[in-house]
C-alpha atoms as a PDB file:
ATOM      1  CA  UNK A   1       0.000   0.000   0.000  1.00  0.00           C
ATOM      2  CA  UNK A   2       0.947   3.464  -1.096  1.00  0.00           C
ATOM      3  CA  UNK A   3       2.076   6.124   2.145  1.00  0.00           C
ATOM      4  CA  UNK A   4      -1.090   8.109   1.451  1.00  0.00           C
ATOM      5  CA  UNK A   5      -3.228   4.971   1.050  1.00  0.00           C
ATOM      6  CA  UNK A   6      -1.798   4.194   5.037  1.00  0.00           C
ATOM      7  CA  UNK A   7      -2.371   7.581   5.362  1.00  0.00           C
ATOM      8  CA  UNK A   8      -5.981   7.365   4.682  1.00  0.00           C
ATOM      9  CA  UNK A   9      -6.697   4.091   6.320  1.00  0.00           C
ATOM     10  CA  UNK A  10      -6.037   6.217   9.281  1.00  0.00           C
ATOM     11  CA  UNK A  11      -8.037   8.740   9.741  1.00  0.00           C
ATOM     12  CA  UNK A  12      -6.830  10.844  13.031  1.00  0.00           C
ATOM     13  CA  UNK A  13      -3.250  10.571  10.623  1.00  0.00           C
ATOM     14  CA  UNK A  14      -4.203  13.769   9.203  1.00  0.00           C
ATOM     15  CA  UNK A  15      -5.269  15.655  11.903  1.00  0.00           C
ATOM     16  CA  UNK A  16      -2.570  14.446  13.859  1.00  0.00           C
ATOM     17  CA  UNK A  17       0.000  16.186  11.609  1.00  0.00           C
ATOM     18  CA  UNK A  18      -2.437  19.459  11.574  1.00  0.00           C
ATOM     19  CA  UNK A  19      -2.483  19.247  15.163  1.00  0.00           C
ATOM     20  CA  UNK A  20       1.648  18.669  15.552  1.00  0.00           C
ATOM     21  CA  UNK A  21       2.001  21.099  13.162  1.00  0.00           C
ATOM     22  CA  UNK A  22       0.108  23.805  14.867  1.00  0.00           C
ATOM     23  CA  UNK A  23       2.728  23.595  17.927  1.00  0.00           C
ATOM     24  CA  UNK A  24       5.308  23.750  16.195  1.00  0.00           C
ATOM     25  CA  UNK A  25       7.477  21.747  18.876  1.00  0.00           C
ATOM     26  CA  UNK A  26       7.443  18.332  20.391  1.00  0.00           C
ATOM     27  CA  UNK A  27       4.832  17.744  22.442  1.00  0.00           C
ATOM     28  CA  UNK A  28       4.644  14.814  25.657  1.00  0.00           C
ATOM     29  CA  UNK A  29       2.644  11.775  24.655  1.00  0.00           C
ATOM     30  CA  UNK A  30       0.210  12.412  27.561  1.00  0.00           C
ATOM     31  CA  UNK A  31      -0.711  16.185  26.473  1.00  0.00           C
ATOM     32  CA  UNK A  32      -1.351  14.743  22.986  1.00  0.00           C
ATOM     33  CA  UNK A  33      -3.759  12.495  24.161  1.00  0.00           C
ATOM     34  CA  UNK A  34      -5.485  15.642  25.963  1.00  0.00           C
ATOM     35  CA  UNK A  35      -5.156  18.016  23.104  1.00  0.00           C
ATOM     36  CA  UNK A  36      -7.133  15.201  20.304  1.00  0.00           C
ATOM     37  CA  UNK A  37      -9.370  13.854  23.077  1.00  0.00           C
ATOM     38  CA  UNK A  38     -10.483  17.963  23.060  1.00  0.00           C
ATOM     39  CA  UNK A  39      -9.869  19.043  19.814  1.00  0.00           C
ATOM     40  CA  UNK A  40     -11.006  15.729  17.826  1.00  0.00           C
ATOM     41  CA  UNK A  41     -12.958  13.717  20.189  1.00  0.00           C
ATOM     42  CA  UNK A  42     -10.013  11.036  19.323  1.00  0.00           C
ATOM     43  CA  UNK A  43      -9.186   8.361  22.293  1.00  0.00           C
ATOM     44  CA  UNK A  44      -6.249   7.126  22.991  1.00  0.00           C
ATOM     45  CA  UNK A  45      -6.376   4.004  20.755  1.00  0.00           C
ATOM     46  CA  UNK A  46      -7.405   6.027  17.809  1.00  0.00           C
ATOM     47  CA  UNK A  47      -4.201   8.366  18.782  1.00  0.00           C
ATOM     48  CA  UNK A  48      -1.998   5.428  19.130  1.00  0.00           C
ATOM     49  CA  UNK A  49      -2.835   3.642  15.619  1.00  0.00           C
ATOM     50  CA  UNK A  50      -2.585   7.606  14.049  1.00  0.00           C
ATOM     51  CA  UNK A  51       0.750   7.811  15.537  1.00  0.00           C
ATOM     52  CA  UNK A  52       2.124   4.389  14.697  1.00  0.00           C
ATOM     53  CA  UNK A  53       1.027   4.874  10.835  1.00  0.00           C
ATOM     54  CA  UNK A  54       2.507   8.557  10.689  1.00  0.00           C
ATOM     55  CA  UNK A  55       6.040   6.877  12.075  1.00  0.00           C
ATOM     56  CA  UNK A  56       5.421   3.876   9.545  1.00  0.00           C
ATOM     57  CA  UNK A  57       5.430   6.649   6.443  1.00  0.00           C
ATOM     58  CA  UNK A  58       8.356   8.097   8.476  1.00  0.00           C
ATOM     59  CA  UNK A  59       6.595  11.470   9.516  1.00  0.00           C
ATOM     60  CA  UNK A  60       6.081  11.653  12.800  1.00  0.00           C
ATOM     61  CA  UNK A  61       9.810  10.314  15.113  1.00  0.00           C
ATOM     62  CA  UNK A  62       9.487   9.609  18.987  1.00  0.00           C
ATOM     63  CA  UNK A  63      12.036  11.513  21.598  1.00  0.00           C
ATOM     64  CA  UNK A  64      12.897  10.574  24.976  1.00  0.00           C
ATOM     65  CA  UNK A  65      14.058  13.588  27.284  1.00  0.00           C
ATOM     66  CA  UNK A  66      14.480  13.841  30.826  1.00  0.00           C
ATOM     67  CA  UNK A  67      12.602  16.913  32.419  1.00  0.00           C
ATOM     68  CA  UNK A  68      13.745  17.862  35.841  1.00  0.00           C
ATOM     69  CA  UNK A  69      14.596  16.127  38.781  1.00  0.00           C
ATOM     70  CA  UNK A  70      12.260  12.557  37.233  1.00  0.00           C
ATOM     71  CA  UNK A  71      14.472   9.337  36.547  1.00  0.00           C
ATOM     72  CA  UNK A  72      12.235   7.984  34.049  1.00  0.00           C
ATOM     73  CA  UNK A  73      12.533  10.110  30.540  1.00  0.00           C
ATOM     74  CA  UNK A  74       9.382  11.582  28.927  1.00  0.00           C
ATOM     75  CA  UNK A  75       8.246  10.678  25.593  1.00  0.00           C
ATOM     76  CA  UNK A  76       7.997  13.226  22.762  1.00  0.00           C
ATOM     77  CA  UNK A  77       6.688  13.299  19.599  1.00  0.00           C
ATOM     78  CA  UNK A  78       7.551  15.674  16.762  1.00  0.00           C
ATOM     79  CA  UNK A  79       7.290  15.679  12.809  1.00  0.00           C
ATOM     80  CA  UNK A  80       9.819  14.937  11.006  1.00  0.00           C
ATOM     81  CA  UNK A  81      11.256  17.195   7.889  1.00  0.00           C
ATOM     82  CA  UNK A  82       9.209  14.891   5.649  1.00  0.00           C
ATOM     83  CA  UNK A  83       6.249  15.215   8.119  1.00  0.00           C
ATOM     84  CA  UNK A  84       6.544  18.657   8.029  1.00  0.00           C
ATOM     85  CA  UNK A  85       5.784  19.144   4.600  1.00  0.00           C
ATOM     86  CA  UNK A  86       2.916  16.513   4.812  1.00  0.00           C
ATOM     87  CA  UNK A  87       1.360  18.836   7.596  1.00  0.00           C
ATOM     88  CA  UNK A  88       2.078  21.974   5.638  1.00  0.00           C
ATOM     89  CA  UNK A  89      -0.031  20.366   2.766  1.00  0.00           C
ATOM     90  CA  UNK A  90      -2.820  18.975   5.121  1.00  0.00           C
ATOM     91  CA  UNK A  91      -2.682  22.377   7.115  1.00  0.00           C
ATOM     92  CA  UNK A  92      -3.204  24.093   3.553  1.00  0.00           C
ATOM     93  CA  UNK A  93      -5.785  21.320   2.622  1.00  0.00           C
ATOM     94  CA  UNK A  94      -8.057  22.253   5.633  1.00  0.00           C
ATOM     95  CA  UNK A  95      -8.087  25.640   5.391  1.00  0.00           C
ATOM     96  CA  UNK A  96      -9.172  25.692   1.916  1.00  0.00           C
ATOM     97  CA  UNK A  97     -12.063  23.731   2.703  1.00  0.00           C
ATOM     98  CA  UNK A  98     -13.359  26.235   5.247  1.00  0.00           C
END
């Protein structure tokens, strides 16, 4: 199957990249389950799956970092240069259909 055909099997996919996109930094795993729980209505599941197919097309990458005084590292995710482009698209995509 073709990237956007992956792309399209998942649905939240797309507005996952919008919604990295729109922050414009990495963001903990935890707050993006907040942010598409309120923005989308997505659960976690649905988030997971999105997440999983976006690093399968090589778009979105995962980042460990430490914050603070906590042993265990954080998880981050961010787009990737290739990602970035896909979410400039998509970002450009949505707004035309408003």
């Amino acid at each position: 199957m073709s990237a956007i055909g992956e792309l399209d099997d998942s649905n939240a996919a797309l507005r996952l990249l919008i919604a990295l996109h729109r922050l414009g930094k990495p963001i903990m795993l935890s707050e993006l389950y907040d942010q598409m729980r309120s923005k989308y209505g997505l659960g976690r599941r649905t988030v997971d799956t999105a997440l999983e197919t976006c690093a399968k097309t090589g778009l979105v990458k995962r980042e460990t970092k430490r914050i603070g005084k906590n042993p265990m590292p954080s998880i981050f995710q961010a787009l990737t240069p290739k990602g970035k482009k896909a979410a400039e698209i998509c970002s450009e995509l949505e707004r035309a259909l408003l």
